[in-house]
Every structure is written in structure tokens, then in C-alpha cells.
PDB file of N, CA and C in Angstrom:
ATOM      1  N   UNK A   1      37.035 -74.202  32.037  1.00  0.00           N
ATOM      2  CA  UNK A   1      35.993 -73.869  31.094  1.00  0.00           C
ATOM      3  C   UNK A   1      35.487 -72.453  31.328  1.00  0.00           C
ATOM      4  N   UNK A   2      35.263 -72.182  32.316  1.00  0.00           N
ATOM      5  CA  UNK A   2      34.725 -70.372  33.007  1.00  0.00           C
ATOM      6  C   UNK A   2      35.982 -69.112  32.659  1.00  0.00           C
ATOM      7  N   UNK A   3      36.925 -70.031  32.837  1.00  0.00           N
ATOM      8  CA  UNK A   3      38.057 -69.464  32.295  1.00  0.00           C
ATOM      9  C   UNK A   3      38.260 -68.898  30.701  1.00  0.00           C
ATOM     10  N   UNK A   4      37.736 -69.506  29.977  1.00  0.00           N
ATOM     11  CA  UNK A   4      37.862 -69.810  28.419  1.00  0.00           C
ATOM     12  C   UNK A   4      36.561 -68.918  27.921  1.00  0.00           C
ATOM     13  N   UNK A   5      35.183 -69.198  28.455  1.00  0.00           N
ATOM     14  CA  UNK A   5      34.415 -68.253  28.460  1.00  0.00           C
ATOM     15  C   UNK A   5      34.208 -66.741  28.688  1.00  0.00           C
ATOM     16  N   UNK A   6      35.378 -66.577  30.284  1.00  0.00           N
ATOM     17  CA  UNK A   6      35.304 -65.208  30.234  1.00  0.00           C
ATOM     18  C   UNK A   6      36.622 -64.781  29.214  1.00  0.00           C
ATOM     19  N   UNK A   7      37.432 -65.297  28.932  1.00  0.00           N
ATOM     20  CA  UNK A   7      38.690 -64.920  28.025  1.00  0.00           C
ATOM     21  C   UNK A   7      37.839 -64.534  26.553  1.00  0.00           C
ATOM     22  N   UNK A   8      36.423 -65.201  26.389  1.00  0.00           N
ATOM     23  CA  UNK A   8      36.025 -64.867  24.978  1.00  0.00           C
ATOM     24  C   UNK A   8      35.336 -63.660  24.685  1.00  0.00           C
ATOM     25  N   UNK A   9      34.823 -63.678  26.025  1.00  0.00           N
ATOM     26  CA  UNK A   9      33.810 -62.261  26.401  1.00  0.00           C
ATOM     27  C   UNK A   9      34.694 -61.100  26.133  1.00  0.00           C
ATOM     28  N   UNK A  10      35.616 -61.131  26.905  1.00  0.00           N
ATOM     29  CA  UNK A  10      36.581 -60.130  27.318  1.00  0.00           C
ATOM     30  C   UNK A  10      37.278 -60.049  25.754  1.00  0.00           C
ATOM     31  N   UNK A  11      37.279 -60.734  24.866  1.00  0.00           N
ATOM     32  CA  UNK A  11      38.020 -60.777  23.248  1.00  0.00           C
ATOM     33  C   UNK A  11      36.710 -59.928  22.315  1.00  0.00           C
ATOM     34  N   UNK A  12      35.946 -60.809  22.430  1.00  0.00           N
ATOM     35  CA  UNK A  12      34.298 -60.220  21.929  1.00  0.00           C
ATOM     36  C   UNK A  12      33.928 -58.743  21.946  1.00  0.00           C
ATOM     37  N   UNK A  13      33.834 -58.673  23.449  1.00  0.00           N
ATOM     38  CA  UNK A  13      33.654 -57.012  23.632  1.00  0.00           C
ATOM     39  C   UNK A  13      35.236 -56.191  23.296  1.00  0.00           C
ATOM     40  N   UNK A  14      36.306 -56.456  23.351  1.00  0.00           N
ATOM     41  CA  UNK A  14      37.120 -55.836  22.836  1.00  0.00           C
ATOM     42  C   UNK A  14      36.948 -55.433  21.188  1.00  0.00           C
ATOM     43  N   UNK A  15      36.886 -56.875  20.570  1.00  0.00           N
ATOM     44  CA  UNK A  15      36.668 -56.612  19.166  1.00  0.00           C
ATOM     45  C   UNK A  15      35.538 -55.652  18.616  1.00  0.00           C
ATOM     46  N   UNK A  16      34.447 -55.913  19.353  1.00  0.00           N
ATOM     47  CA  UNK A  16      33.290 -54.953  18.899  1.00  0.00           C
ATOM     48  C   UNK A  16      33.630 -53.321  19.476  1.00  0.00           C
ATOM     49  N   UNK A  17      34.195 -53.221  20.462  1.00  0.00           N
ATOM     50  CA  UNK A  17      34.685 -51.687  20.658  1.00  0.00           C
ATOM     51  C   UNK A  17      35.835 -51.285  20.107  1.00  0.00           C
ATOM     52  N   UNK A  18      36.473 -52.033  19.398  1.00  0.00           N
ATOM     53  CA  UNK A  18      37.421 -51.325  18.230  1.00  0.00           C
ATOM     54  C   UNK A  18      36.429 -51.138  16.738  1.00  0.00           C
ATOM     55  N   UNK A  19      35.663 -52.300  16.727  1.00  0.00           N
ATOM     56  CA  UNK A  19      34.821 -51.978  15.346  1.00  0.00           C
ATOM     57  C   UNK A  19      34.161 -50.899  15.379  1.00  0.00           C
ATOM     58  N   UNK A  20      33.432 -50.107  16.267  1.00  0.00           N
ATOM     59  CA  UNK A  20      32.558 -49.288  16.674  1.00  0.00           C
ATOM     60  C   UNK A  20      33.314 -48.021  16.336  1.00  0.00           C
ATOM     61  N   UNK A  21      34.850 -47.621  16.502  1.00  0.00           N
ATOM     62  CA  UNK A  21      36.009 -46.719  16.425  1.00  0.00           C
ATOM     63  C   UNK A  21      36.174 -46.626  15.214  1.00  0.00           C
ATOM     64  N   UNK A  22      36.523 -48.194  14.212  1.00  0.00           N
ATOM     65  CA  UNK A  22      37.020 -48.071  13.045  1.00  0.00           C
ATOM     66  C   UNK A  22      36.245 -47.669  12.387  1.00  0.00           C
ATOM     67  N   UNK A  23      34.526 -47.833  12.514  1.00  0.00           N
ATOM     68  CA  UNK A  23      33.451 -47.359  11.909  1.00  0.00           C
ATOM     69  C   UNK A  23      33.276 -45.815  11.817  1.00  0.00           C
ATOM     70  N   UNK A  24      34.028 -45.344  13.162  1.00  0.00           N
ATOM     71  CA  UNK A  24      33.304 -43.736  13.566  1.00  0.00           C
ATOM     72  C   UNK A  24      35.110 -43.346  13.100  1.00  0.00           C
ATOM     73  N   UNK A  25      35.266 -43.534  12.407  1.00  0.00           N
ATOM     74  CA  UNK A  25      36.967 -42.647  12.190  1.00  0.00           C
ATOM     75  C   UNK A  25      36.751 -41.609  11.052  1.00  0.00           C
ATOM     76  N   UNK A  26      37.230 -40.841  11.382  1.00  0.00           N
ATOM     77  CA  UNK A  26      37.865 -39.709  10.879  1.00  0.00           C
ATOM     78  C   UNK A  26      38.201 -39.811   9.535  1.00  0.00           C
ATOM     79  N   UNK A  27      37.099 -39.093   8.187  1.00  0.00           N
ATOM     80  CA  UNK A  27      38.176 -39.297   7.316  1.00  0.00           C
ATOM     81  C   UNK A  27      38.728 -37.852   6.951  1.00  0.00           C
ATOM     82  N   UNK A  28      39.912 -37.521   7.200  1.00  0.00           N
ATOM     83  CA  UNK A  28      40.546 -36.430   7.445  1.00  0.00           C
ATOM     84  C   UNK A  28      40.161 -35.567   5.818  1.00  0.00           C
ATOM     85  N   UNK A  29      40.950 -36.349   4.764  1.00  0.00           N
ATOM     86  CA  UNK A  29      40.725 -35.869   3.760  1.00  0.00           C
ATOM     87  C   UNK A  29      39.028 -35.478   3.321  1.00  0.00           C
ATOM     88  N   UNK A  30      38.835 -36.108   3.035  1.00  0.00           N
ATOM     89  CA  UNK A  30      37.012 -35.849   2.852  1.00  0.00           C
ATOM     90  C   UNK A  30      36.708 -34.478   3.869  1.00  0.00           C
ATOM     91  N   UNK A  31      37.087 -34.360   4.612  1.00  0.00           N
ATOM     92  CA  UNK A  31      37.035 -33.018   5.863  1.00  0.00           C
ATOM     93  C   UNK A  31      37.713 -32.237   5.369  1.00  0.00           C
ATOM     94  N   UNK A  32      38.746 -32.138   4.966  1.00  0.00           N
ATOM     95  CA  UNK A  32      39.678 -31.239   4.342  1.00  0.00           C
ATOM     96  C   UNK A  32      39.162 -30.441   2.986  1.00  0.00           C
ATOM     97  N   UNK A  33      38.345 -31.156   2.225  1.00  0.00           N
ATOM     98  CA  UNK A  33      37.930 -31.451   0.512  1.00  0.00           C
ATOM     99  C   UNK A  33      36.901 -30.205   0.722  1.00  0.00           C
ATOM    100  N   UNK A  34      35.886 -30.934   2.391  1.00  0.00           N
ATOM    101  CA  UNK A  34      34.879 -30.062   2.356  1.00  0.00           C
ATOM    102  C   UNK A  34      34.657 -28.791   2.468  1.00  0.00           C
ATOM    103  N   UNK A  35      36.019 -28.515   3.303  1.00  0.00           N
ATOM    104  CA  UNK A  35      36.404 -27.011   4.258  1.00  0.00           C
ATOM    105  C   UNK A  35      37.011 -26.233   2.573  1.00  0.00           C
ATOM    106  N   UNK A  36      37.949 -27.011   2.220  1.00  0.00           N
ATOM    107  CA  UNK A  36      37.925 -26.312   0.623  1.00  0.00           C
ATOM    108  C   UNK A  36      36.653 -26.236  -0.498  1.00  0.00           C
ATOM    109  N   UNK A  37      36.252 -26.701  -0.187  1.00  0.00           N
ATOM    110  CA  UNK A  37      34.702 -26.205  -1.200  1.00  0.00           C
ATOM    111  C   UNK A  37      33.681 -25.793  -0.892  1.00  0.00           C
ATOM    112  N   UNK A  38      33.733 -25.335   0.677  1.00  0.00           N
ATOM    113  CA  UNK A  38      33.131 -24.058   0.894  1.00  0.00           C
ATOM    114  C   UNK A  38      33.694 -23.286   1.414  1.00  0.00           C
ATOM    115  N   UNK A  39      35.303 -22.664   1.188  1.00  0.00           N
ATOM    116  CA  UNK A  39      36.051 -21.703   1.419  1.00  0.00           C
ATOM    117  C   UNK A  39      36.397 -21.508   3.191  1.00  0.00           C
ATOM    118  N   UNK A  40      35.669 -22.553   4.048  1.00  0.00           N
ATOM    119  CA  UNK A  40      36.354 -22.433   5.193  1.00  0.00           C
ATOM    120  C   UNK A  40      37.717 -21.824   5.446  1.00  0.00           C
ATOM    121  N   UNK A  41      38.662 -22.332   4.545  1.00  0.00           N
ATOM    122  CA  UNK A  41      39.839 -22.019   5.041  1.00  0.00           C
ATOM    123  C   UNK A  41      40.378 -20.319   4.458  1.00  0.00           C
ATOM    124  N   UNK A  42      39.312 -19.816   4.040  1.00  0.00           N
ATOM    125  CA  UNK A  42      39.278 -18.088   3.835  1.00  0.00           C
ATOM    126  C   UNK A  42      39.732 -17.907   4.914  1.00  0.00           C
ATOM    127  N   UNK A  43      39.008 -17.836   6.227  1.00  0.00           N
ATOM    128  CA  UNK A  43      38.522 -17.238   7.013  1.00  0.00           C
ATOM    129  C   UNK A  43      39.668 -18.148   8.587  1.00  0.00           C
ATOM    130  N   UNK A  44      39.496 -19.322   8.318  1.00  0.00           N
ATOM    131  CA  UNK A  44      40.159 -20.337   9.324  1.00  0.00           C
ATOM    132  C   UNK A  44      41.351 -21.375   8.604  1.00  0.00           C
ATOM    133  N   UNK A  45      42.601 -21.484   9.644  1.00  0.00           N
ATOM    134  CA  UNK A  45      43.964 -22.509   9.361  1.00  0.00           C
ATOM    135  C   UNK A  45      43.618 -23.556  10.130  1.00  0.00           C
ATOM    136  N   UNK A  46      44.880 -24.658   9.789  1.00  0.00           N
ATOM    137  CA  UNK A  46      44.609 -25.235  10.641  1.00  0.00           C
ATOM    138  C   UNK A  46      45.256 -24.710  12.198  1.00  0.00           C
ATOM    139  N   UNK A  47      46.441 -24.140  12.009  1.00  0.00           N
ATOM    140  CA  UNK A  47      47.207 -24.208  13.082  1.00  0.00           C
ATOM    141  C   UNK A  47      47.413 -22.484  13.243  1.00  0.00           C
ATOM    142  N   UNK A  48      46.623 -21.696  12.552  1.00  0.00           N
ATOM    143  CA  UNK A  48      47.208 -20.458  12.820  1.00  0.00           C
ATOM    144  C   UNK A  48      46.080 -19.443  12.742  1.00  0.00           C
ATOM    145  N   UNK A  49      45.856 -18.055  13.121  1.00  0.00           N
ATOM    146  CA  UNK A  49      44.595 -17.773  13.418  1.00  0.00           C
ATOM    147  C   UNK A  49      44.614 -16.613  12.294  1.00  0.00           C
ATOM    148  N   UNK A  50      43.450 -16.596  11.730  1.00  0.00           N
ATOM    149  CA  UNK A  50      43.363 -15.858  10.460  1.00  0.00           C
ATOM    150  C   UNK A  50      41.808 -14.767  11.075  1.00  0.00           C
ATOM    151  N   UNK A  51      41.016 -14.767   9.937  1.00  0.00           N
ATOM    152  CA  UNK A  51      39.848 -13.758  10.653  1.00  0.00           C
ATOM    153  C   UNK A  51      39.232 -14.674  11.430  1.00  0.00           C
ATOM    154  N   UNK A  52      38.898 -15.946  11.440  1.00  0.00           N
ATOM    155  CA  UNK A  52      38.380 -16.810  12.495  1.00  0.00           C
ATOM    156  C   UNK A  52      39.232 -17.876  13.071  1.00  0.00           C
ATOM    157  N   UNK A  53      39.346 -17.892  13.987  1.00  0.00           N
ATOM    158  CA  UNK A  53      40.015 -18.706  15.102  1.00  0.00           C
ATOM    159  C   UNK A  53      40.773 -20.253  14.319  1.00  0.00           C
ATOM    160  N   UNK A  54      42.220 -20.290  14.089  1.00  0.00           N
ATOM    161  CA  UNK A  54      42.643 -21.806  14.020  1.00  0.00           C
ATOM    162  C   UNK A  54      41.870 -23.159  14.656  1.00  0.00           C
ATOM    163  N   UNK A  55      41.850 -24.293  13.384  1.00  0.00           N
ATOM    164  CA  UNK A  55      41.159 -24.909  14.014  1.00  0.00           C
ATOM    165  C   UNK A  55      41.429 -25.980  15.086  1.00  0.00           C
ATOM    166  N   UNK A  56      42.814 -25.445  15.453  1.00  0.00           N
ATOM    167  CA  UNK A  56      43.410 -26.289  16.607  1.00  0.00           C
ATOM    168  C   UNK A  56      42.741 -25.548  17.893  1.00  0.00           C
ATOM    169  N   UNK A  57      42.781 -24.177  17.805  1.00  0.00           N
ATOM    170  CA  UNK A  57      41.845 -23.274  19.039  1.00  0.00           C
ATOM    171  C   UNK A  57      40.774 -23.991  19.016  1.00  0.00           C
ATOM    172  N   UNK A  58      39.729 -23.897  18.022  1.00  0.00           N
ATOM    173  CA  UNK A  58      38.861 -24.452  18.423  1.00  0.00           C
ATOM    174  C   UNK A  58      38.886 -26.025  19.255  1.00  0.00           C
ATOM    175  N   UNK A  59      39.581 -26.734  18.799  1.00  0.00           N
ATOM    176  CA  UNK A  59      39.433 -27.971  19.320  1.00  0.00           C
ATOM    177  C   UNK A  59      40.194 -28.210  20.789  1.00  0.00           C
ATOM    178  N   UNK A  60      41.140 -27.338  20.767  1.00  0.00           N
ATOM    179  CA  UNK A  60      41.467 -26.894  22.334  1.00  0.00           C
ATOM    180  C   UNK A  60      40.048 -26.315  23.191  1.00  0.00           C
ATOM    181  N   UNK A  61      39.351 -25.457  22.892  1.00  0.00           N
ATOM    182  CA  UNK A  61      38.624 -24.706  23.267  1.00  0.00           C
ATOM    183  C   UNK A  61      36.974 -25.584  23.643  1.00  0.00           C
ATOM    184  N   UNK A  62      37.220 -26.430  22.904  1.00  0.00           N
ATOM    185  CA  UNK A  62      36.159 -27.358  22.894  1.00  0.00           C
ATOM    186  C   UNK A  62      36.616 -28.739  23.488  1.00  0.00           C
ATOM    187  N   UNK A  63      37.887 -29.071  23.658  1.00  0.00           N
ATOM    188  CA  UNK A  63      37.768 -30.333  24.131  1.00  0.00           C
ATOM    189  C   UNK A  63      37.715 -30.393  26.013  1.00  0.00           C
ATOM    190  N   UNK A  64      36.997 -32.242  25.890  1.00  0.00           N
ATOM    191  CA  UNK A  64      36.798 -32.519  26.970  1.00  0.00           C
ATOM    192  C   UNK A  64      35.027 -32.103  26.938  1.00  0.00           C
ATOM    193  N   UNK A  65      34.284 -31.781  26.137  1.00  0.00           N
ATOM    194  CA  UNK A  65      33.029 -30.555  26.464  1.00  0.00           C
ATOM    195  C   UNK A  65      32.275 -31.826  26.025  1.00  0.00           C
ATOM    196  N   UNK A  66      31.053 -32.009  26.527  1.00  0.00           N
ATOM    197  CA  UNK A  66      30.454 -33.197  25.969  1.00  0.00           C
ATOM    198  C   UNK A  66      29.218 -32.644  25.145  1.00  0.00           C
ATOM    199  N   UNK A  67      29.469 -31.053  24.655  1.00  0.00           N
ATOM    200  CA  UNK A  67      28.080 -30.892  23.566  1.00  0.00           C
ATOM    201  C   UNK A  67      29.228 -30.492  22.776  1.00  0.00           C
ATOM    202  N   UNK A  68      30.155 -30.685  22.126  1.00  0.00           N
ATOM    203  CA  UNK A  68      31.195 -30.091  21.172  1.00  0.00           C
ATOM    204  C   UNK A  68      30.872 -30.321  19.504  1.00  0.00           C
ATOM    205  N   UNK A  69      30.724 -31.349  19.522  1.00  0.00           N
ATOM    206  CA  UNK A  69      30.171 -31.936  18.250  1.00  0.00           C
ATOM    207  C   UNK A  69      28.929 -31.268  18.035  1.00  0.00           C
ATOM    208  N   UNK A  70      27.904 -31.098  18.928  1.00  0.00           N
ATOM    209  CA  UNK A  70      26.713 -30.727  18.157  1.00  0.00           C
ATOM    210  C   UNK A  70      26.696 -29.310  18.224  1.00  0.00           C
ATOM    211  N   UNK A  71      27.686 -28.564  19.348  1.00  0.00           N
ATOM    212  CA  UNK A  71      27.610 -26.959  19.124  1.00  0.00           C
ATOM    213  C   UNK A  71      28.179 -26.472  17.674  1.00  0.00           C
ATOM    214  N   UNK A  72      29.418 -27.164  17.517  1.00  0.00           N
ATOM    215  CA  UNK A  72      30.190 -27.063  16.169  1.00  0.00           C
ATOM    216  C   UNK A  72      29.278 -26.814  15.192  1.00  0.00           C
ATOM    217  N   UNK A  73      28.438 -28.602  14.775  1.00  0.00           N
ATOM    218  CA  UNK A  73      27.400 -28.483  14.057  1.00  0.00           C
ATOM    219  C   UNK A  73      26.175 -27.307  14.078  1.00  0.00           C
ATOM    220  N   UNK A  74      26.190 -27.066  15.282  1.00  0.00           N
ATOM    221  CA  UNK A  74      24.728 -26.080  15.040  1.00  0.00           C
ATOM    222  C   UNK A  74      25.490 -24.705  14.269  1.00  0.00           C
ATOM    223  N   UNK A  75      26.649 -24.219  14.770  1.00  0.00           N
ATOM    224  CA  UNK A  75      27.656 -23.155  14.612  1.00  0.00           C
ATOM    225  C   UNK A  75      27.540 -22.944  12.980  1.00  0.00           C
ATOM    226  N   UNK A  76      27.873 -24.328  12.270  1.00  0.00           N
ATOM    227  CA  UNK A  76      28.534 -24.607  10.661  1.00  0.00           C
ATOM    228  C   UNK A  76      27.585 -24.254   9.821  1.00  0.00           C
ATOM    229  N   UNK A  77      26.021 -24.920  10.408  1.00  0.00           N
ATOM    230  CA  UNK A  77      24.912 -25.174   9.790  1.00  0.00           C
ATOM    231  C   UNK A  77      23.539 -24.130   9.655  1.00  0.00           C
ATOM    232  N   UNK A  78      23.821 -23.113  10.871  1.00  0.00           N
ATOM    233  CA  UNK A  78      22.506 -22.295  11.373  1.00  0.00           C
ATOM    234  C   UNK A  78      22.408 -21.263  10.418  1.00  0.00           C
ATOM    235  N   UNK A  79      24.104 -20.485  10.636  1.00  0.00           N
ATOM    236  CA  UNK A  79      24.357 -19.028  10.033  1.00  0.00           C
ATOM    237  C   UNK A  79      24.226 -17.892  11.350  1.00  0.00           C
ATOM    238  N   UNK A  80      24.250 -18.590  12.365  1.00  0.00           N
ATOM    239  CA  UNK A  80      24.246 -17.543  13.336  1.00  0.00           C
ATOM    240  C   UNK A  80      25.545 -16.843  13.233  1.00  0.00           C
ATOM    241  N   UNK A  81      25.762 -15.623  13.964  1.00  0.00           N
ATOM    242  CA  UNK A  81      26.888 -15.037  13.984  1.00  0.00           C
ATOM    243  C   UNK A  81      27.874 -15.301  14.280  1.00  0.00           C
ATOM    244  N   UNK A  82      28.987 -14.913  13.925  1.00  0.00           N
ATOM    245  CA  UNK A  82      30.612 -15.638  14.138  1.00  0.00           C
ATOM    246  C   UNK A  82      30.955 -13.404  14.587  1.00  0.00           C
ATOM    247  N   UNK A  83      31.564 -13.639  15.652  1.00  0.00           N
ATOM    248  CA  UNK A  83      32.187 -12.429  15.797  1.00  0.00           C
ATOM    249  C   UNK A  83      33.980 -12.452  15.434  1.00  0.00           C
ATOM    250  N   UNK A  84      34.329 -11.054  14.837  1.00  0.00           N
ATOM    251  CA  UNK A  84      36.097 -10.849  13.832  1.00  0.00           C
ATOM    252  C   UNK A  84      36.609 -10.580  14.845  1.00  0.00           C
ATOM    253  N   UNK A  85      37.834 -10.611  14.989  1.00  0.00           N
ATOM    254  CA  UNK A  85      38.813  -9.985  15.730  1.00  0.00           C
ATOM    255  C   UNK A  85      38.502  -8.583  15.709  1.00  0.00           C
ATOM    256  N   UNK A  86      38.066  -7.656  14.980  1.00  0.00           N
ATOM    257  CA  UNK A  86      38.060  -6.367  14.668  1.00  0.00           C
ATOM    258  C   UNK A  86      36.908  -6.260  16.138  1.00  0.00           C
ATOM    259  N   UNK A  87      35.705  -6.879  15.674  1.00  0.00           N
ATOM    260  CA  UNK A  87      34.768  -6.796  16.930  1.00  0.00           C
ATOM    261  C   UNK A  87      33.352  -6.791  16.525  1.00  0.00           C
ATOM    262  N   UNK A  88      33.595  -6.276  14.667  1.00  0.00           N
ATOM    263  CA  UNK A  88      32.152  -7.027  14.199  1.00  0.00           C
ATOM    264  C   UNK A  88      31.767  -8.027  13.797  1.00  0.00           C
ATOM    265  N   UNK A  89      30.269  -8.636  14.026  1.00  0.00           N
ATOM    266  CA  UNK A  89      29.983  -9.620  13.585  1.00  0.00           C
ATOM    267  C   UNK A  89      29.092  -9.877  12.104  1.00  0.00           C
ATOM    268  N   UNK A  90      29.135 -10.877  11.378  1.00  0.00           N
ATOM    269  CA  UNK A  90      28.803 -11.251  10.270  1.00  0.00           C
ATOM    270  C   UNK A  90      28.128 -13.064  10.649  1.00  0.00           C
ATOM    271  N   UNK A  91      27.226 -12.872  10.134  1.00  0.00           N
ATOM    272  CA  UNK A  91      26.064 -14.463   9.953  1.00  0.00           C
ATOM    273  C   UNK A  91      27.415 -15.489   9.482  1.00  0.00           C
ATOM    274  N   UNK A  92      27.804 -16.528   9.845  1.00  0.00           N
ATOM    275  CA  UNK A  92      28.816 -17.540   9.681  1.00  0.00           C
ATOM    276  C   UNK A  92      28.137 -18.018   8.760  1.00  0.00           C
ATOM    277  N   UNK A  93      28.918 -18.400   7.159  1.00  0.00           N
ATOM    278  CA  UNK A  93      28.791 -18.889   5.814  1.00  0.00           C
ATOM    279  C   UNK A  93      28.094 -20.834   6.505  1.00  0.00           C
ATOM    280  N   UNK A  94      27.149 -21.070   5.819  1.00  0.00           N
ATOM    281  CA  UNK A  94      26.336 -22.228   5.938  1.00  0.00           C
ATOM    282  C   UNK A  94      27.474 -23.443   5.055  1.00  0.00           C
ATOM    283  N   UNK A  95      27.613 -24.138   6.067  1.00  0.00           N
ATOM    284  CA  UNK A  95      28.331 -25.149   4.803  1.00  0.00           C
ATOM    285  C   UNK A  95      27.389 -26.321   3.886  1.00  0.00           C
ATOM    286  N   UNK A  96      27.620 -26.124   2.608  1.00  0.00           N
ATOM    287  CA  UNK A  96      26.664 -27.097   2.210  1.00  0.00           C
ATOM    288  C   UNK A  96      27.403 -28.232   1.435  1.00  0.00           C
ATOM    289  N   UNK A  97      26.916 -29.358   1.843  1.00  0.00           N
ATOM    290  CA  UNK A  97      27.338 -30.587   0.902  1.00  0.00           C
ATOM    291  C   UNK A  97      26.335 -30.928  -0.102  1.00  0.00           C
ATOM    292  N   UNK A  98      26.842 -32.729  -0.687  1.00  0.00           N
ATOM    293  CA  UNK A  98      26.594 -32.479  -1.536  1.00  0.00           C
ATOM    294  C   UNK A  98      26.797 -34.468  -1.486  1.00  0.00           C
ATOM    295  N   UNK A  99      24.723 -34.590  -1.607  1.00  0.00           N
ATOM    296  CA  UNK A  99      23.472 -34.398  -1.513  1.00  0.00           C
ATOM    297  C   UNK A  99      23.419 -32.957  -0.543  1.00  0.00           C
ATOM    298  N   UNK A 100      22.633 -32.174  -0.875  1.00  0.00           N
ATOM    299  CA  UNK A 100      22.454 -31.191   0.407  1.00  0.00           C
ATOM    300  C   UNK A 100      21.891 -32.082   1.810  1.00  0.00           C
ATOM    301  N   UNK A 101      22.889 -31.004   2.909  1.00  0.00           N
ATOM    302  CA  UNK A 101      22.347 -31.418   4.057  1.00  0.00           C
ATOM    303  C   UNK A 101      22.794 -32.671   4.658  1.00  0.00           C
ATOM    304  N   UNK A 102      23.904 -32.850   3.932  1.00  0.00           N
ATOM    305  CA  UNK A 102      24.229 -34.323   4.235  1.00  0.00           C
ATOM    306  C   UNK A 102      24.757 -34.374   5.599  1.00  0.00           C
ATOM    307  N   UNK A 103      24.348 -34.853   6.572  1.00  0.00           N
ATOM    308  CA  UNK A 103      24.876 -34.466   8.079  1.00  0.00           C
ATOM    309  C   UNK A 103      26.341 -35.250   8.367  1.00  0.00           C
ATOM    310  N   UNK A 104      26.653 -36.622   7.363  1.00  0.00           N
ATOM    311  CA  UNK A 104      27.528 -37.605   7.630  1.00  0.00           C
ATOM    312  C   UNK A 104      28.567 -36.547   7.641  1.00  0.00           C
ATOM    313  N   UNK A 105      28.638 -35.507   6.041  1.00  0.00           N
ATOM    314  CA  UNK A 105      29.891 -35.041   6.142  1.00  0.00           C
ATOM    315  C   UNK A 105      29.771 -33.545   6.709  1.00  0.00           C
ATOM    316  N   UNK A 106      28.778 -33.702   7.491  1.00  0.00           N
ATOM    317  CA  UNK A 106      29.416 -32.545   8.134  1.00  0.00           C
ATOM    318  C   UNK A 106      29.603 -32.905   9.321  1.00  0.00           C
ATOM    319  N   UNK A 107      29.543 -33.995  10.068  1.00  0.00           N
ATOM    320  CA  UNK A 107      29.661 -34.379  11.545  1.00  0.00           C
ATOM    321  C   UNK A 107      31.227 -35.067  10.890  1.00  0.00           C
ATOM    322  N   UNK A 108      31.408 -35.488   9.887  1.00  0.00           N
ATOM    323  CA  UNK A 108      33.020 -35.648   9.550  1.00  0.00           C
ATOM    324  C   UNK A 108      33.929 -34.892   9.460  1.00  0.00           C
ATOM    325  N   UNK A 109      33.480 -33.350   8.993  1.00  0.00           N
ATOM    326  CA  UNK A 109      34.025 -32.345   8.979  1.00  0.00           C
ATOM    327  C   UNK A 109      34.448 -31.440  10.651  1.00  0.00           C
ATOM    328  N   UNK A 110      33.261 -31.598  11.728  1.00  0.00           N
ATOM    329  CA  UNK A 110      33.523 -30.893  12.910  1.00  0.00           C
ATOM    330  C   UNK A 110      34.472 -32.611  13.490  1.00  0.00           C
ATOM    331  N   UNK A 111      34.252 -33.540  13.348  1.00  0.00           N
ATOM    332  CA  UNK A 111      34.851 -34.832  14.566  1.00  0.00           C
ATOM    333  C   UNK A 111      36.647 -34.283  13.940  1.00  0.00           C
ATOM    334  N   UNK A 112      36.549 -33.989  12.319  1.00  0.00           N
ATOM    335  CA  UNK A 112      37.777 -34.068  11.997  1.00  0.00           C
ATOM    336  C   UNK A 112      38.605 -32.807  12.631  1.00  0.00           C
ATOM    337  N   UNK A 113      37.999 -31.236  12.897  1.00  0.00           N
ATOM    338  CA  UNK A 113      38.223 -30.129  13.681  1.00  0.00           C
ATOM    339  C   UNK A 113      38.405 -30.215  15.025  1.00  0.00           C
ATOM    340  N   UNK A 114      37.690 -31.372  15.551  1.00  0.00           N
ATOM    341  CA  UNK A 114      37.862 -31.607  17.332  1.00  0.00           C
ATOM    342  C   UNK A 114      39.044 -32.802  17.036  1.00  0.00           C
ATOM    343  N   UNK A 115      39.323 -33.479  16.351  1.00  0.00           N
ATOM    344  CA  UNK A 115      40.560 -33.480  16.063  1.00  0.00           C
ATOM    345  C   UNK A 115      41.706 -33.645  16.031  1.00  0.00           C
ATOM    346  N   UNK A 116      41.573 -32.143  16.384  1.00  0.00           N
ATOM    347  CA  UNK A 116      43.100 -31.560  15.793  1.00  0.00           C
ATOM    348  C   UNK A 116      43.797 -31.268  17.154  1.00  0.00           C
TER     349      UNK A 116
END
């Protein structure tokens, strides 16, 4: 019987930590949609480095970091400066969704950049 109990526990908490994953997933496209309708991809590839850094660098550059997600976000959202390869800097374009401010898709947009 102790047997059967912990076999359910051990099923239980499995199931609820895959639900918790399937809930927080990635929807790539919707991330993709967004980076095209506010011209992200002017400036950034995915895989290749244009005036701002590929967004595989970034997610190299950021992974393993346990503030990645919210530096991203503060990065996307503030307008602080983004420095060019050349060596000047320009205020980084604000991304806006749509309700404004919608944080879902923009924390969908950086989870989908860390990623990569």
C-alpha cells in the first residue's frame, strides 16, 4: 500500500511539472510575428549578426544567467541605449504590443530569444 502511494506522488508531481512547462512554452511564432512588427529584425537575425548582435549571441551570451529574462525585458522595453558595431550608440526602439504593454508577449518574445 506505501508502495502504491508513493508511486502516485511520484506520478502526481511529475504530471504537474510537465503541466507547469506546457503552460510556460514558447510560442515561437507569436515571437517571430512580434519581432516583425516592430522591425526587430532591421537591426537583429536569428543566426547572423547584422547592426545588433544575432539572436543566438544573445542567448549564448545570456544563458545559464539567472536575471536573463528580466535584463532582456528591461533592454526591449526602457529605450536605454543599444551600442553599433561602428561604436555609436542610439536609445534601443521600445517594442510595443498590442493591448499596449502587454508583458505576456513580450516575456514570449525574450523566453523565445533565450531560446535559441
Amino acid at each position: 500500500m506505501k508502495k502504491t502511494k508513493a508511486t502516485l506522488k511520484i506520478a502526481l508531481l511529475t504530471s504537474t511539472f510537465l503541466l507547469c512547462n506546457l503552460a510556460q512554452a514558447v510560442d515561437a511564432e507569436a515571437a517571430k510575428a512580434l519581432a516583425r512588427q516592430n522591425n526587430c529584425l532591421k537591426c537583429h537575425a536569428i543566426d547572423k549578426e547584422k547592426d545588433g548582435p544575432a539572436y543566438h549571441a544573445v542567448a549564448e551570451k545570456f544563458k545559464g544567467k539567472p536575471n536573463a529574462e528580466a535584463r532582456l525585458i528591461e533592454h526591449i522595453t526602457s529605450g536605454e541605449k543599444a551600442k553599433f558595431p561602428d561604436g555609436h550608440e542610439e536609445e534601443h526602439k521600445v517594442v510595443k504590443t498590442s493591448p499596449p504593454k502587454d508583458m505576456e508577449q513580450i516575456k514570449n518574445l525574450v523566453q523565445w530569444i533565450l531560446s535559441l
